[in-house]
Protein backbone atom coordinates (compact mmCIF):
# COMPACT_ATOMS: atom_id res chain seq x y z
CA UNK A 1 90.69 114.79 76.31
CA UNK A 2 91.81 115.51 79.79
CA UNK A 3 89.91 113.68 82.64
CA UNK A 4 87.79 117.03 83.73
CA UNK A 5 86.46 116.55 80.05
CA UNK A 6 85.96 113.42 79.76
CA UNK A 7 83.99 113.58 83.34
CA UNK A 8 81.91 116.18 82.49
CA UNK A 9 81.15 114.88 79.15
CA UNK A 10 79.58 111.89 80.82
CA UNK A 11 77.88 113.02 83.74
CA UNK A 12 76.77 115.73 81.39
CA UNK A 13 75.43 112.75 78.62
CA UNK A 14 74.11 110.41 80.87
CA UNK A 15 72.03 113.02 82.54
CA UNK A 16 70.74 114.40 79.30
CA UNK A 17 69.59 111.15 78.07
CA UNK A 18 67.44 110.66 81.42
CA UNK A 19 66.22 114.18 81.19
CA UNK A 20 65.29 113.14 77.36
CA UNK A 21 63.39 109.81 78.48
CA UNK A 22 61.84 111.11 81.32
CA UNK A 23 60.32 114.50 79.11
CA UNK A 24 59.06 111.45 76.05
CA UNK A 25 57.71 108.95 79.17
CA UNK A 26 56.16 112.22 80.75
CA UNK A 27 54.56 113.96 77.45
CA UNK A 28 53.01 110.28 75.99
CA UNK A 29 51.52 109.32 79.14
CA UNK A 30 50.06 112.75 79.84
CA UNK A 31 49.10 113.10 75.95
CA UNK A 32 47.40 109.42 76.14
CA UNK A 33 45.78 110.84 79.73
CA UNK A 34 44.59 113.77 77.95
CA UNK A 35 43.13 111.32 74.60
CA UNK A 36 41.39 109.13 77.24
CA UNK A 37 39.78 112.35 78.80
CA UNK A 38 38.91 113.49 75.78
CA UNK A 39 37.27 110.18 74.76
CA UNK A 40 35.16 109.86 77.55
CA UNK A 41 33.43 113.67 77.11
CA UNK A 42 33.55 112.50 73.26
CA UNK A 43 31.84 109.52 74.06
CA UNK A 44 29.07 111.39 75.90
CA UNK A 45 28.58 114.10 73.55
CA UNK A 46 28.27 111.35 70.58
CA UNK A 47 25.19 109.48 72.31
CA UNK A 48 23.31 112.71 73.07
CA UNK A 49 23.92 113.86 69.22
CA UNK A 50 22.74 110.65 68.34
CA UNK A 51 19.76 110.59 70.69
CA UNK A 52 18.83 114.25 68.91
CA UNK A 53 18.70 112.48 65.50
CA UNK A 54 17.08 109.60 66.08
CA UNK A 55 13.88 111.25 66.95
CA UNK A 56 14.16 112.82 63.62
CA UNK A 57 12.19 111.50 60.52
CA UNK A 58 14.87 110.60 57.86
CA UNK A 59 13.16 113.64 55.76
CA UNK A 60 14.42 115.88 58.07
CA UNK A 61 17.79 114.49 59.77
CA UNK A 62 19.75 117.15 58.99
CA UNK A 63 22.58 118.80 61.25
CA UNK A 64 21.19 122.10 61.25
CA UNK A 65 17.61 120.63 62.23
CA UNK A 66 19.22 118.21 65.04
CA UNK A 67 21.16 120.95 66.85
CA UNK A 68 18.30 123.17 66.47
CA UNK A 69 17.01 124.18 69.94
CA UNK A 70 19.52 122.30 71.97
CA UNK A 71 22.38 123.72 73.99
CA UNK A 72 25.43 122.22 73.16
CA UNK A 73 28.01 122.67 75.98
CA UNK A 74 31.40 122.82 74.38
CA UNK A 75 32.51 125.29 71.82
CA UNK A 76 34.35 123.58 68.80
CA UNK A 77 32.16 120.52 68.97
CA UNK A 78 31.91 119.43 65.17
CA UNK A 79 28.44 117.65 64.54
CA UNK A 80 27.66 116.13 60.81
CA UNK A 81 24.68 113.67 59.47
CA UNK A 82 26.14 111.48 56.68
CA UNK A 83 22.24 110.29 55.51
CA UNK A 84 21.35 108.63 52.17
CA UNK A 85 18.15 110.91 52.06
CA UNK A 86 19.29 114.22 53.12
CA UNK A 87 22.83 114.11 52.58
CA UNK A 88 25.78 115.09 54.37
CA UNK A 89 25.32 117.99 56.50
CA UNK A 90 27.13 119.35 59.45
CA UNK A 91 28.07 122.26 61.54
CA UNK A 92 30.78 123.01 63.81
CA UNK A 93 29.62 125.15 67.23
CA UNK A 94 31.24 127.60 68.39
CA UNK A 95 31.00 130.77 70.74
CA UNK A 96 28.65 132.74 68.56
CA UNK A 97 26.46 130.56 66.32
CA UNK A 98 25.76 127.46 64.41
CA UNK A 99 27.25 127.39 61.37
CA UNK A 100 26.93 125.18 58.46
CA UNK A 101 29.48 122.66 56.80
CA UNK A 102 28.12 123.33 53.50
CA UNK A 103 27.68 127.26 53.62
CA UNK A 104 30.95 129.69 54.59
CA UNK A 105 32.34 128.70 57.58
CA UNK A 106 34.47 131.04 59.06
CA UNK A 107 35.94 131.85 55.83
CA UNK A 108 36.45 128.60 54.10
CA UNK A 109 34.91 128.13 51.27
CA UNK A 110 32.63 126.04 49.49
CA UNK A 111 35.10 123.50 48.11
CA UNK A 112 37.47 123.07 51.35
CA UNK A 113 34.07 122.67 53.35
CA UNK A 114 33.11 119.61 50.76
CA UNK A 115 36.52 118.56 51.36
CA UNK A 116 35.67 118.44 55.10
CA UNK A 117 32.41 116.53 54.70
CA UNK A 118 34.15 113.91 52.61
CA UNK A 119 36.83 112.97 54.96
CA UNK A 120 34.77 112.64 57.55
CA UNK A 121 32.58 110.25 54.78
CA UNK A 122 35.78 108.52 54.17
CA UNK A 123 36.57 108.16 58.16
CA UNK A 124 33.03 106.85 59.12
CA UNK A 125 33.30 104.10 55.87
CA UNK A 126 36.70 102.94 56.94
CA UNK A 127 35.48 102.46 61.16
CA UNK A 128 34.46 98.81 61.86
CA UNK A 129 32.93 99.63 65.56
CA UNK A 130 32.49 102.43 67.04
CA UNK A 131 35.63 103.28 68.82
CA UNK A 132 36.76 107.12 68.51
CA UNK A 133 39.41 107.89 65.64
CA UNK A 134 41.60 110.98 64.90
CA UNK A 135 41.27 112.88 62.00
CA UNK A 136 42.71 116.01 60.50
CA UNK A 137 40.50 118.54 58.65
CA UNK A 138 41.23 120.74 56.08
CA UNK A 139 41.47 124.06 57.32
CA UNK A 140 40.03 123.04 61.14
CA UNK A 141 42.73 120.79 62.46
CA UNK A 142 43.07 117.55 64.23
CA UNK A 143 39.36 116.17 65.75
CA UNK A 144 38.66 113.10 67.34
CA UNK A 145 35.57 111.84 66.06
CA UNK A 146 33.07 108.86 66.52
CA UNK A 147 30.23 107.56 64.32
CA UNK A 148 26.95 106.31 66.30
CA UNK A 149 24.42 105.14 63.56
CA UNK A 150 20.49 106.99 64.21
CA UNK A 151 18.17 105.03 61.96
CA UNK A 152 16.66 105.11 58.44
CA UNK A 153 20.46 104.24 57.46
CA UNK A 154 21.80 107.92 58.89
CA UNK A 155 24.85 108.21 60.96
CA UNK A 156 25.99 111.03 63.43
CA UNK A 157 28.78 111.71 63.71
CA UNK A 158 30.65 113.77 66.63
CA UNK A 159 33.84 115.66 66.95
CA UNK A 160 36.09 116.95 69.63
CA UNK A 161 38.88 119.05 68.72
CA UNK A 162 42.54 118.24 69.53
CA UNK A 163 43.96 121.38 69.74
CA UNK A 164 43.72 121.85 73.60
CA UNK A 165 45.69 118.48 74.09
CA UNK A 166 48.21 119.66 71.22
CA UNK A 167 48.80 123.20 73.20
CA UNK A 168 49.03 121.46 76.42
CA UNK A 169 51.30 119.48 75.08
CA UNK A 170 53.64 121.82 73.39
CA UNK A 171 53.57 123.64 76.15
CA UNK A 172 54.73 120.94 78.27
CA UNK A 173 57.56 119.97 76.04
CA UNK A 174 58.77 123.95 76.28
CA UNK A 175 58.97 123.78 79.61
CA UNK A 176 60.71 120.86 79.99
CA UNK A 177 63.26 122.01 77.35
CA UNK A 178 63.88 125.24 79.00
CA UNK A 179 64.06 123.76 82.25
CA UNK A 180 66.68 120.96 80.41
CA UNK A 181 68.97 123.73 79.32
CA UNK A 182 69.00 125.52 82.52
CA UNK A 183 69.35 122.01 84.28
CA UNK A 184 72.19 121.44 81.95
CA UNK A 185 73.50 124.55 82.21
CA UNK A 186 73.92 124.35 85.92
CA UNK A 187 74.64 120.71 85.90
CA UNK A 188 77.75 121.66 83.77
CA UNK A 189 78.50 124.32 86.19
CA UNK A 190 78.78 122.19 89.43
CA UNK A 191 80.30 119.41 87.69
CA UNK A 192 83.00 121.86 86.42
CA UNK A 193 83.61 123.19 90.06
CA UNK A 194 83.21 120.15 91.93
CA UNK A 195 85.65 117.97 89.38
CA UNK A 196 88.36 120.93 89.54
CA UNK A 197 88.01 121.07 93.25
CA UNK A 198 88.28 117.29 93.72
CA UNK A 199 91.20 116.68 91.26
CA UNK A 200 93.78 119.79 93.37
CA UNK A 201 95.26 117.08 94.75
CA UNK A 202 96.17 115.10 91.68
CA UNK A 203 97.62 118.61 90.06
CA UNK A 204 99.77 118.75 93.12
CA UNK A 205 100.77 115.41 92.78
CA UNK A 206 102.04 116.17 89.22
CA UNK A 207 103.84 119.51 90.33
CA UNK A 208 105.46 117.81 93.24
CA UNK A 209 106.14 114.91 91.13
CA UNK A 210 107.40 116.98 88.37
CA UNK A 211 109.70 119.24 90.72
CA UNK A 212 111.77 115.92 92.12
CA UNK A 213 112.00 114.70 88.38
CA UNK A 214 113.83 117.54 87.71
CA UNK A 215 116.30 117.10 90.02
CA UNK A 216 119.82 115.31 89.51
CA UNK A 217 119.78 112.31 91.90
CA UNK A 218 121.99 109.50 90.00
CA UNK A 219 125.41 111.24 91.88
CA UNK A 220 125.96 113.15 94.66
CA UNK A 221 124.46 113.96 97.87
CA UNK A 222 121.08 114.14 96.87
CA UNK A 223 117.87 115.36 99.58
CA UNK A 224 114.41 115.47 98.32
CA UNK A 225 112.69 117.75 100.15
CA UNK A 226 109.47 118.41 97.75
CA UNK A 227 106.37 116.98 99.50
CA UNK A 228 102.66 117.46 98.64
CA UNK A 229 101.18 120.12 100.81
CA UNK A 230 99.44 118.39 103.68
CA UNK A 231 96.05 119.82 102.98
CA UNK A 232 96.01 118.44 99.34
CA UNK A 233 97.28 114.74 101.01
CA UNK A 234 94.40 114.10 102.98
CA UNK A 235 93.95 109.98 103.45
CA UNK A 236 90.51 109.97 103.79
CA UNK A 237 89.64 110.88 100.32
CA UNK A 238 90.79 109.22 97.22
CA UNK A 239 92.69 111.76 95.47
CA UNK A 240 94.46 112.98 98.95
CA UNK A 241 95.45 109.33 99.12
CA UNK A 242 97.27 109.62 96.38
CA UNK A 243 99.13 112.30 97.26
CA UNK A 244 99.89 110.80 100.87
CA UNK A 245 101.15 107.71 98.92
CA UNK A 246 103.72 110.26 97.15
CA UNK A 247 104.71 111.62 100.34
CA UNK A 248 105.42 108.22 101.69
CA UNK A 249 107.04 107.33 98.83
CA UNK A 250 109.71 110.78 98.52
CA UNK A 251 110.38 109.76 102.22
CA UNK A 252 110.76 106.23 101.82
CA UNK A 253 113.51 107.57 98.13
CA UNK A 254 114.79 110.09 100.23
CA UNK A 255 115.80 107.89 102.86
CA UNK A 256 117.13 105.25 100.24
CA UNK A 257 119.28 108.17 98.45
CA UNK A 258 120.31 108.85 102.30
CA UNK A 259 121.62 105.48 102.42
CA UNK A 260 123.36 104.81 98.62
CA UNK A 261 125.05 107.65 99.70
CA UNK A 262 126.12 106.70 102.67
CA UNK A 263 127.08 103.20 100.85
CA UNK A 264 129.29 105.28 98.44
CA UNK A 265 130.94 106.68 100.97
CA UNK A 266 131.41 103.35 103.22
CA UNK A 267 132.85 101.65 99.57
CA UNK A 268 135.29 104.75 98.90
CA UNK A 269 136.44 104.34 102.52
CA UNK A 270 136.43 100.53 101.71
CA UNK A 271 138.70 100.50 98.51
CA UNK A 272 141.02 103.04 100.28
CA UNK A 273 141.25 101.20 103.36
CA UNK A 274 141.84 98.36 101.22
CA UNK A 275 143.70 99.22 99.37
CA UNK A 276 146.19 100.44 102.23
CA UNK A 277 146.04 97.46 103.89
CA UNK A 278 147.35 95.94 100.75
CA UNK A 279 149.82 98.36 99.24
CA UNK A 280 151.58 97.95 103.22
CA UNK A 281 152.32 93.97 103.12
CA UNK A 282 153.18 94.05 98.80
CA UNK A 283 155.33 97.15 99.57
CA UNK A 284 157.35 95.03 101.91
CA UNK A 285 157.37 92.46 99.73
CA UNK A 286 158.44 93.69 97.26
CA UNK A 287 161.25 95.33 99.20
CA UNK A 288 162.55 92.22 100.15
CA UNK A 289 162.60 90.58 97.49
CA UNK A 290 164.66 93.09 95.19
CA UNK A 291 166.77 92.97 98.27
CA UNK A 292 166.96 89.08 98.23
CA UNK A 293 167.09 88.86 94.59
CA UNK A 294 169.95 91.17 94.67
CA UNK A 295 171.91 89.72 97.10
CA UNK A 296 171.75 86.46 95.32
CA UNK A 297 173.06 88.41 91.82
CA UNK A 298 175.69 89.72 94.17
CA UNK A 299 176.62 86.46 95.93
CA UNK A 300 175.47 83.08 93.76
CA UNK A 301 177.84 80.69 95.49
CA UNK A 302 177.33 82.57 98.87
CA UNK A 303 180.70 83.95 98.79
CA UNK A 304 180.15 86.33 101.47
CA UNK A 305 179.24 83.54 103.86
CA UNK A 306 177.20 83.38 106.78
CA UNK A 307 176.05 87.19 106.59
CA UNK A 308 174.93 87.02 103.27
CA UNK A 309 172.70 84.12 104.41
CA UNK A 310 171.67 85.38 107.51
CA UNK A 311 170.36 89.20 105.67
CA UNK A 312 167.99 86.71 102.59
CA UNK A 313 167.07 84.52 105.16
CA UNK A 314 165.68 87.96 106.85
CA UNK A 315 164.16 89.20 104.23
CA UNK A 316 162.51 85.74 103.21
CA UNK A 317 160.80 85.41 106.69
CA UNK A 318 159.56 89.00 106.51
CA UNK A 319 158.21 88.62 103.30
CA UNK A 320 156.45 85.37 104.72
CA UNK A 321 155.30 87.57 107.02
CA UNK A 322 153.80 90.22 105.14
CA UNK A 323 152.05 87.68 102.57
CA UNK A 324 150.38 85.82 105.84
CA UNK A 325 149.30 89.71 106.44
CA UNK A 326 147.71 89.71 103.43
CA UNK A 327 146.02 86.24 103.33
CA UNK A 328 144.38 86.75 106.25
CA UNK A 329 142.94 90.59 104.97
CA UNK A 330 142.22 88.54 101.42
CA UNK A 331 140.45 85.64 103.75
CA UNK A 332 138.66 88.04 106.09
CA UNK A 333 136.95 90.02 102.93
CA UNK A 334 136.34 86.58 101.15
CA UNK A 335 134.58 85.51 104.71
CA UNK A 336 132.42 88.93 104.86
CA UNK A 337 131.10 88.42 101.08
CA UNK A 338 130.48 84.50 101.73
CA UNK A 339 128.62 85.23 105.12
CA UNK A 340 126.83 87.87 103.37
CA UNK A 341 125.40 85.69 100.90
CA UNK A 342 124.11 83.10 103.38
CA UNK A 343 126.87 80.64 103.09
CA UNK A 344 130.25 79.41 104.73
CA UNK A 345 128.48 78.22 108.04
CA UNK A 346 128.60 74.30 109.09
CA UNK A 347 126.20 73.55 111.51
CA UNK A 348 126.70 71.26 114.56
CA UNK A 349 126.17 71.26 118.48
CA UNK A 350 128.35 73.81 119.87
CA UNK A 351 129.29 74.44 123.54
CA UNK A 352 130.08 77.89 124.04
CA UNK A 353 131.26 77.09 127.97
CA UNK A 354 133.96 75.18 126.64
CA UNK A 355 134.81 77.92 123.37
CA UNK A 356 134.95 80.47 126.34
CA UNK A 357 137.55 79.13 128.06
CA UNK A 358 139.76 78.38 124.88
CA UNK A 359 139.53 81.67 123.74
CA UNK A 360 140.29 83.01 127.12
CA UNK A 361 143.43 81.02 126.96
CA UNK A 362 144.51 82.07 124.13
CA UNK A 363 143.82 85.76 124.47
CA UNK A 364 145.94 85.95 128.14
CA UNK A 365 149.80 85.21 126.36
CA UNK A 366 148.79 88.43 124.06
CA UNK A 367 147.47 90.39 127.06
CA UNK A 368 150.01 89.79 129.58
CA UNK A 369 149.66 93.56 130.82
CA UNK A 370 145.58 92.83 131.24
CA UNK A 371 143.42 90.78 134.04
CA UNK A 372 141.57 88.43 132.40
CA UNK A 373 138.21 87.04 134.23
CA UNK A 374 135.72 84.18 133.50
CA UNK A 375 132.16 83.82 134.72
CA UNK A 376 130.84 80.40 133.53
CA UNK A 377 127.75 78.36 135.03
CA UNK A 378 128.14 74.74 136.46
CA UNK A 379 126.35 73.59 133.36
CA UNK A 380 127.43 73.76 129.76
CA UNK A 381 125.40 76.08 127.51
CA UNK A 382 125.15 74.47 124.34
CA UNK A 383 123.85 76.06 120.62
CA UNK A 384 123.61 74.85 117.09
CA UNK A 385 126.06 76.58 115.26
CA UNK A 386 128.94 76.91 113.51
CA UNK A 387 131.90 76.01 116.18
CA UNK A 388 134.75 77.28 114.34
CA UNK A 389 132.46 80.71 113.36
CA UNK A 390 131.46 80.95 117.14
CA UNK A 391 135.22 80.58 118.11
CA UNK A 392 136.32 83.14 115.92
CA UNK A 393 133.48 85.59 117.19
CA UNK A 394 134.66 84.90 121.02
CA UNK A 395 138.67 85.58 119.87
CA UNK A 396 137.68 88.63 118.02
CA UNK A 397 135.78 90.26 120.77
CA UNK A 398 138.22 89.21 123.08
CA UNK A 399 141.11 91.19 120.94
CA UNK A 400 139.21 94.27 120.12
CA UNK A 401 138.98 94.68 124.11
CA UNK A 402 142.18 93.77 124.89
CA UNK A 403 143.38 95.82 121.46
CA UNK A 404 141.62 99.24 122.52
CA UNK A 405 141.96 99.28 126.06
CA UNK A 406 145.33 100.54 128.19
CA UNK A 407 147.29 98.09 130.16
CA UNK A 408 146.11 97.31 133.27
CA UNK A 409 142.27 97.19 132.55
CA UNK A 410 140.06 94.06 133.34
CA UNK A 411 138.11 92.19 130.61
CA UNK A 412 135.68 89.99 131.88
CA UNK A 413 134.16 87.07 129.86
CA UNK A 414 130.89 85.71 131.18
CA UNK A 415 128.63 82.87 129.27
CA UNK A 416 124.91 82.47 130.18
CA UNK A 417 121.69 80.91 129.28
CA UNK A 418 118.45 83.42 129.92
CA UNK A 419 115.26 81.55 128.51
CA UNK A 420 115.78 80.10 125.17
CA UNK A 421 118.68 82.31 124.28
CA UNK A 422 122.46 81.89 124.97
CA UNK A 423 124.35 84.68 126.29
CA UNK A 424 127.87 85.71 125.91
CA UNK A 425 129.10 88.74 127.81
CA UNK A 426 132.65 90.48 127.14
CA UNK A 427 132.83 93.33 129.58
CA UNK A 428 135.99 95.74 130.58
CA UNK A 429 136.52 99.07 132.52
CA UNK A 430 138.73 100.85 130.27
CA UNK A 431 138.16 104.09 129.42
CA UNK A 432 134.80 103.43 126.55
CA UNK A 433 133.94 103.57 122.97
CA UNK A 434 134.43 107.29 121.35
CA UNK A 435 130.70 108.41 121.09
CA UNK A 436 131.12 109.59 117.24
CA UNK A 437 131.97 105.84 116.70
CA UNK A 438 129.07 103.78 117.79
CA UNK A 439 127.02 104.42 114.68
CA UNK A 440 129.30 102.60 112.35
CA UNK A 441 130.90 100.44 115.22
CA UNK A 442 130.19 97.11 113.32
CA UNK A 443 130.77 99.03 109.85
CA UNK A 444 133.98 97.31 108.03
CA UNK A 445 136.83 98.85 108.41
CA UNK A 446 135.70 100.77 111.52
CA UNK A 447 138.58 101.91 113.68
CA UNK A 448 138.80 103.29 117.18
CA UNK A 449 142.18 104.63 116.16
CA UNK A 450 141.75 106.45 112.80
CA UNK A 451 145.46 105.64 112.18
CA UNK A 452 145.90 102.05 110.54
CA UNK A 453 148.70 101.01 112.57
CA UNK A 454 149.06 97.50 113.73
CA UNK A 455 148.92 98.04 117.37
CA UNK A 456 145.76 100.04 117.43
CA UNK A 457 143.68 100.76 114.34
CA UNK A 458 143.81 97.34 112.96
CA UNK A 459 142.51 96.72 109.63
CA UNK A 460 138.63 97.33 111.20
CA UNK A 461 137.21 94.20 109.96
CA UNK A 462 136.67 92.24 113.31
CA UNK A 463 133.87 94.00 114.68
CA UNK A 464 132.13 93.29 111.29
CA UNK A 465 132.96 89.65 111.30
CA UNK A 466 131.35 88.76 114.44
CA UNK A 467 127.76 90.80 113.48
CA UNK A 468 127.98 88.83 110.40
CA UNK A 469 128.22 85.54 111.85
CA UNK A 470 126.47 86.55 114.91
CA UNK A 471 123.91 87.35 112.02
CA UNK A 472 123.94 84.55 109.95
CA UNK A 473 123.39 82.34 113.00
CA UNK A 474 119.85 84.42 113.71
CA UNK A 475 121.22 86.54 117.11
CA UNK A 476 121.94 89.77 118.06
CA UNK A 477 125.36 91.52 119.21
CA UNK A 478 125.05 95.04 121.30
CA UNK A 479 127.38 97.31 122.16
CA UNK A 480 126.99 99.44 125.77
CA UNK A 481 129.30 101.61 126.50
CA UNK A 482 130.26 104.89 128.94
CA UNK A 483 133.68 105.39 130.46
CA UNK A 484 135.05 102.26 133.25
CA UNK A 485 132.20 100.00 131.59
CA UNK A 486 131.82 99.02 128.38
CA UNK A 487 130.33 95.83 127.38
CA UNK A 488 129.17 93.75 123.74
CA UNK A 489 126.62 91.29 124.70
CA UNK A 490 125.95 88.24 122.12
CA UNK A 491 122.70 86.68 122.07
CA UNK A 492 121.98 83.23 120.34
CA UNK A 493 118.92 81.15 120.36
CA UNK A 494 119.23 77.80 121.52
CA UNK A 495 118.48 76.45 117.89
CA UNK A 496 118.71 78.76 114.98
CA UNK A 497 115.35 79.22 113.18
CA UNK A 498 116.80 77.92 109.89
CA UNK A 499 117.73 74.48 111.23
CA UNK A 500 114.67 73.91 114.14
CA UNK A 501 113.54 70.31 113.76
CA UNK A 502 116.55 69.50 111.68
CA UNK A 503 119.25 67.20 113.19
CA UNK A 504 122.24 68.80 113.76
C-alpha cells in the first residue's frame, strides 16, 4: 500500500476504535444510570404495594383487591400477590384500567398469562434478599421486579418495565452510529486532503529525482539543472526539508560533475602535455643514437679520424642532454604524486634568510639581462621545514619571473616575519600575468606561453611544485598581479601544525 493508504488506514482505525469505546463506556454507564433510576422509583413503588397488602386479611390479599381504590402513578407498573391462601394473582396498570393476570390481558391468553405468573413464582423463589432483579415476560417484555413479603406468608411483588431504558438506549446507540459514519466519513475526507497536500513535496522530490536519473552523466559535459520548485522545498516543514536537502544535494553533484569534468580535461591536457614533453627529448635520442650507431658501423676502427670522433662524441653529449631533460620531467611528476600523498618532506630548522640569498645567487648568472634585488631583515627568519623543498620553491619562483618577464625588468626578493608566519615576497614590474591565466596559474602544466618551447612555455610544472610543497608544509602562496607589478607572496607558519611540540 502506498503511504496515503497506509496513513489513512490508521488514523482512520485508531479513531474508530475510540469512537467504538467511547459509544460502549457511554451506553453502559448511562444504561446502569438509567437501572439505578429505575431502582430507586421501583424501590418506592414496592413498599407502598406492600403497605396496601399488608392491611389485607390473608382471605382477601388478592391483587385486584390491593390496587382497588388506590391511584397508582405509573402506567405499566406490574403488581402480583404470590399467597398460599388466595393464590397468585396480579395485574399490570396501565392508561385505561386494571386488568387481571389471570383473565385476558390485552390479548394474551389464558395459558401465556399462567406462564407470566409462574416466572415471576420462579423469580421470587430463586431471590435471597430483596434486591431488585430483571426478568423477561412472556408476551410483556423485560421488568425489573422486587419481592417485599406482607404477612400470613404472602408476598408482593412489584414491577417496572424496561422498555423506556431499552428505547433510550437504542436510541442512543443510533445516534452515535450515525454520527460515527458521518465522523468517519469526514474524518476520511480531511485525512485524504490534508495527507495529499502534505506529501506534494515528496511527489516532487520523486519527479525531480526521477528527471536527473534519466539523464546521461557518466561522460561528457554534464549540468543538472532540475531543482525542486522552491515552494514545495520549504525548510520549515518536514517534507519541504526533504526536498531542500535534494536541492542541496543536485548543487553540491552538479558542482562535483563541474569539477570531474574539469579534471578530464586538466588529465587530457596532462597526458598530451606529457606526452610532448617526452616524445621531444626520446625523439632526439633516438636521433642520435641511429646517428652514433651508424657512424660506428661505418667507422669501427675510427678510420675517418678525428671527425668521426668529434660528430659521436656530439651526438653522445646531446643525447645526455636530452635524457637529463627527461629525468628531471620523470622526477618533477614523481615529486607532484609523492607530495600529493603526504610524503617526500624531511623536516628540520630551516632559515629562509640564508635560502634567499642562495637562490638569488644562483638565479643572477641565468638572468644576466635582469636587476636582481634583496630585502632581508637584520635577523634570520627561521621555519620547520623541509630545506631542500623550501630551496626548490625559492629557485622556482625566482625562474618563472625571470622566465616570463622581458629583459631589463627588476625582480625583487624580500623575506619577512609578520606574527607567527614567515613571509617570502618575489615581486617584478614586468608587464603581468595574462588575466585568462590566473585561474589555473598553479594548475600543472600551466603555461604563460601556450607554445612549449624551452625559452618560454616551459614544461608548466613549477608553479605547481611550489603550491604543493608550499602546501604540504601548511602555508599559503598568492599570486597579485596587474601590469609593472606583479607579485607571489609565500606564507609559512613558524612551526607547521603537523610537527608543533615535536623536535625538529
Amino acid at each position: 500500500m502506498s503511504l496515503q493508504t497506509r496513513l489513512m488506514t490508521a488514523v482512520i482505525g485508531f479513531v474508530s476504535l475510540i469512537l467504538v469505546i467511547v459509544a460502549i463506556i457511554t451506553s453502559a454507564t448511562l444504561g446502569r444510570t438509567m437501572e439505578d433510576q429505575l431502582d430507586q422509583k421501583l424501590s418506592l413503588s414496592a413498599q407502598q404495594h406492600a403497605r396496601w397488602a399488608s392491611s389485607f386479611d390473608g382471605q382477601q390479599t388478592t391483587a385486584q383487591n390491593v390496587l382497588a381504590g388506590q391511584t397508582v402513578q405509573a402506567s405499566g407498573v406490574l403488581f402480583a400477590v404470590l399467597s398460599p391462601l388466595t393464590g397468585a394473582s396480579g395485574v399490570i396498570v396501565t392508561s385505561s384500567a386494571e386488568d387481571e393476570l389471570t383473565g385476558t390481558l390485552e390479548g394474551l391468553t389464558r395459558q401465556q398469562l399462567q406462564e407470566i405468573v409462574d416466572t415471576l413464582q420462579q423469580s421470587v423463589d430463586t431471590m435471597t434478599d430483596t434486591s431488585p432483579v430483571t426478568v423477561t415476560l412472556t408476551g410483556v417484555g423485560s421488568y425489573r421486579i422486587m419481592a417485599l413479603p406482607v404477612g400470613n406468608g404472602a408476598i408482593a411483588v412489584t414491577g417496572l418495565p424496561r422498555d423506556d431504558i431499552q428505547n433510550q438506549l437504542t436510541q442512543l446507540l443510533t445516534v452515535i452510529a450515525l454520527a460515527t459514519i458521518g465522523g468517519l466519513i469526514l474524518l476520511a475526507l480531511t485525512t485524504a486532503i490534508t495527507i495529499r497536500l502534505g506529501l506534494r513535496p515528496l511527489r516532487a522530490v520523486a519527479r525531480t529525482a526521477t528527471r536527473v536519473a534519466n539523464q546521461q552523466l557518466d561522460r561528457g559535459e554534464v549540468t543538472i539543472t532540475e531543482r525542486v520548485p522552491a515552494y514545495e522545498a520549504d525548510p520549515r516543514t518536514e517534507t519541504g526539508l526533504v526536498g531542500a536537502a535534494l536541492n542541496k544535494l543536485l548543487d553540491h553533484v552538479n558542482t562535483s560533475l563541474a569539477a570531474r569534468q574539469k579534471n578530464e580535461e586538466q588529465m587530457r591536457r596532462f597526458v598530451a602535455d606529457a606526452s610532448h614533453e617526452l616524445r621531444t627529448p626520446l625523439a632526439s635520442i633516438r636521433g642520435y643514437s641511429e646517428l652514433s650507431l651508424r657512424a660506428l658501423r661505418q667507422n669501427p676502427q675510427g678510420a675517418d679520424g678525428p671527425d668521426a670522433i668529434e660528430s659521436t662524441t656530439s651526438s653522445l653529449e646531446r643525447i645526455q642532454a636530452q635524457s637529463l631533460r627527461m629525468t628531471r620531467l620523470v622526477e618533477d611528476l614523481l615529486l607532484l604524486a609523492r607530495l600529493d600523498e603526504g610524503r617526500e618532506l624531511i623536516y628540520g630548522t630551516v632559515d629562509l634568510t640564508q635560502l634567499a640569498l642562495e637562490g638569488l645567487s644562483d638565479a643572477r648568472p641565468t638572468g644576466v639581462d635582469h636587476h636582481w634585488v634583496i630585502e632581508v631583515p637584520d635577523e634570520p627568519v627561521t621555519i620547520v621545514g623541509d630545506a631542500g623543498r623550501m630551496h626548490q620553491v625559492v629557485a622556482n619562483l625566482l625562474a618563472n619571473a625571470r622566465t616570463h618577464t622581458p629583459a631589463g625588468t627588476t625582480i625583487t626578493l624580500s623575506v619577512g616575519q609578520e606574527g607567527s608566519e614567515a613571509v617570502l615576497r618575489v615581486h617584478d614590474d614586468g608587464p603581468g600575468i595574462d588575466p585568462a591565466l590566473r585561474d589555473e596559474l598553479f594548475a600543472r602544466f600551466a603555461r604563460g606561453d601556450s607554445s612549449r618551447a624551452r625559452q618560454t612555455g616551459g614544461t608548466g610544472l613549477g608553479l605547481a611544485i611550489v603550491k604543493a610543497i608550499v602546501d604540504g608544509h601548511g602555508g599559503t602562496i598568492l599570486a597579485t598581479s596587474e601590469p609593472g607589478d606583479t607579485t607571489f607572496t609565500v606564507r609559512l607558519p613558524l612551526t607547521p601544525a603537523a610537527t608543533a611540540g615535536t623536535p625538529a
